[in-house]
Protein backbone atom coordinates (compact mmCIF):
# COMPACT_ATOMS: atom_id res chain seq x y z
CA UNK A 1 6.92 -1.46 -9.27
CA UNK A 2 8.74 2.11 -8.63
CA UNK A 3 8.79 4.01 -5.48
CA UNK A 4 9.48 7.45 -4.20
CA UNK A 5 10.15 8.82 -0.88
CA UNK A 6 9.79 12.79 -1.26
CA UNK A 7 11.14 14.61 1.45
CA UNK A 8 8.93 17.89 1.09
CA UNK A 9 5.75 15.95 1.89
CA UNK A 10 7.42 13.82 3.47
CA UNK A 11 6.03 10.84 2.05
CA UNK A 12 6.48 7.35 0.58
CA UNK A 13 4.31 5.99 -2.54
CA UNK A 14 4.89 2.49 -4.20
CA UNK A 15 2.66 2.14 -7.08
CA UNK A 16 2.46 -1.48 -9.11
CA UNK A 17 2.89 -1.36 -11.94
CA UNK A 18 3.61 2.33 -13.33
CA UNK A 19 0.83 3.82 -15.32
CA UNK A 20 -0.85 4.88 -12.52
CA UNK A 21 -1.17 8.29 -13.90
CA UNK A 22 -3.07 6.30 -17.17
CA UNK A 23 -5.88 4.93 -15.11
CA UNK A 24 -8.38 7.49 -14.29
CA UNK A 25 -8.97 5.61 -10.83
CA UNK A 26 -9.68 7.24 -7.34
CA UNK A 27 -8.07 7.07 -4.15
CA UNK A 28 -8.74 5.55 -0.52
CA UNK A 29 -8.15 6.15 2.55
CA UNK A 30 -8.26 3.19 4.89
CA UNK A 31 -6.42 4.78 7.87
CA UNK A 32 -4.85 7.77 9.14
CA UNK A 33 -1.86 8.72 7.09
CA UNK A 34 -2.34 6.06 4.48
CA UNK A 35 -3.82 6.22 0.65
CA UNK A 36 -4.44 3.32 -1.75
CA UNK A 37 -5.34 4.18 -5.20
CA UNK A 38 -7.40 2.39 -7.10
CA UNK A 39 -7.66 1.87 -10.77
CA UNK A 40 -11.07 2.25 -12.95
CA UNK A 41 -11.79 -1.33 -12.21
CA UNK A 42 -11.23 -1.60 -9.21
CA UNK A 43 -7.60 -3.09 -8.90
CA UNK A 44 -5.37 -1.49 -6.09
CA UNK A 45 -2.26 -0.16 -7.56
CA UNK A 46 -0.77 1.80 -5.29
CA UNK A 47 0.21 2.84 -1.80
CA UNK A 48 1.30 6.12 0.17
CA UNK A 49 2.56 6.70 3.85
CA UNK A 50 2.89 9.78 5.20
CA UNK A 51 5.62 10.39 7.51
CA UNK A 52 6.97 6.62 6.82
CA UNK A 53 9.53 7.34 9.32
CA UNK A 54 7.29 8.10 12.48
CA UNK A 55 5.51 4.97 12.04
CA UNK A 56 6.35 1.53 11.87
CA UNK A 57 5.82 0.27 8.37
CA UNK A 58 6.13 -3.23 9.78
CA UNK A 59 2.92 -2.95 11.41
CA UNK A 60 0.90 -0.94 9.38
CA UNK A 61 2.30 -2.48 6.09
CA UNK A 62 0.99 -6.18 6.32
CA UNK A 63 -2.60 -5.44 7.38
CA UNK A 64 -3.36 -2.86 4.15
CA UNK A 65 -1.31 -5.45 2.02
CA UNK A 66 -3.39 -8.48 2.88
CA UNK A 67 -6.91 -6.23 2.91
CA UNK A 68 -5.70 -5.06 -1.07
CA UNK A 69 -4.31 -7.80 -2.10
CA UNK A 70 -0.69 -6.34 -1.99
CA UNK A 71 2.29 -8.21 -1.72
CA UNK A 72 3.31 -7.48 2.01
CA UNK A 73 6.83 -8.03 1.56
CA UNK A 74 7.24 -6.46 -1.64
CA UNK A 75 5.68 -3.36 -0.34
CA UNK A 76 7.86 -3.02 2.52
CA UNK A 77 11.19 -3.74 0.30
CA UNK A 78 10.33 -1.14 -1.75
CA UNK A 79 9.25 1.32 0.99
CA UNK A 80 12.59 0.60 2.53
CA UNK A 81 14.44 0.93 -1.02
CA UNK A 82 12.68 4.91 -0.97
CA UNK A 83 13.49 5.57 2.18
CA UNK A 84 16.83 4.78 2.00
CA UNK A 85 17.17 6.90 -1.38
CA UNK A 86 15.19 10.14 -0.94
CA UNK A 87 13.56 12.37 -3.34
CA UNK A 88 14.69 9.50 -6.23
CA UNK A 89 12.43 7.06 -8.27
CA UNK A 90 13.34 3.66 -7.12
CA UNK A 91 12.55 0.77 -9.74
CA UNK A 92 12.12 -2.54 -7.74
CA UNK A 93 11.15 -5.87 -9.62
CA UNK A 94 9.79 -8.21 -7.14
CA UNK A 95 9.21 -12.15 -8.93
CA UNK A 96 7.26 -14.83 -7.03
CA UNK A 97 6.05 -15.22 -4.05
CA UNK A 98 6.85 -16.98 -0.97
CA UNK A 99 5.83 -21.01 -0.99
């Protein structure tokens, strides 16, 4: 997955896996401040936040995750990764998941 936190829209967008741009999908918007895009068939495969640091991720994160079918904890790591590295792409490779 690669994520991006861009500073001028102040933003932060995970996408899984990374030929997003190669899907011809459209986008949702299940709350305020929060897009999922969806792929031609259906399958979520990505996530933005806007203004990732005036909310907490923690709590807006796991429901979205769970109603997508989005690795909660993968999301967040790589949100985190972003954040902590603006206006970079951030590759993250997340294997497994919790037992």
């Amino acid at each position: 997955m690669w994520a991006l936190y861009c500073t001028r829209s102040d933003a932060v967008q995970v996408y899984v896996p990374d030929e997003w741009a190669n899907t011809g999908g459209y986008t949702e918007q299940p709350d305020v401040g929060v897009l999922v895009d969806i792929d031609r068939h259906g399958v979520p495969m990505g996530v933005a936040v806007m203004g990732p640091r005036t909310v907490d991720l923690t709590e807006v994160i796991p429901p979205l995750a769970n109603r997508f079918s989005f690795d909660p904890d993968a999301l967040l790591a790589a949100m985190r990764a972003a954040l902590a590295a603006p206006d970079r792409e951030i590759t993250i490779d997340v294997r497994g998941l919790p037992a």
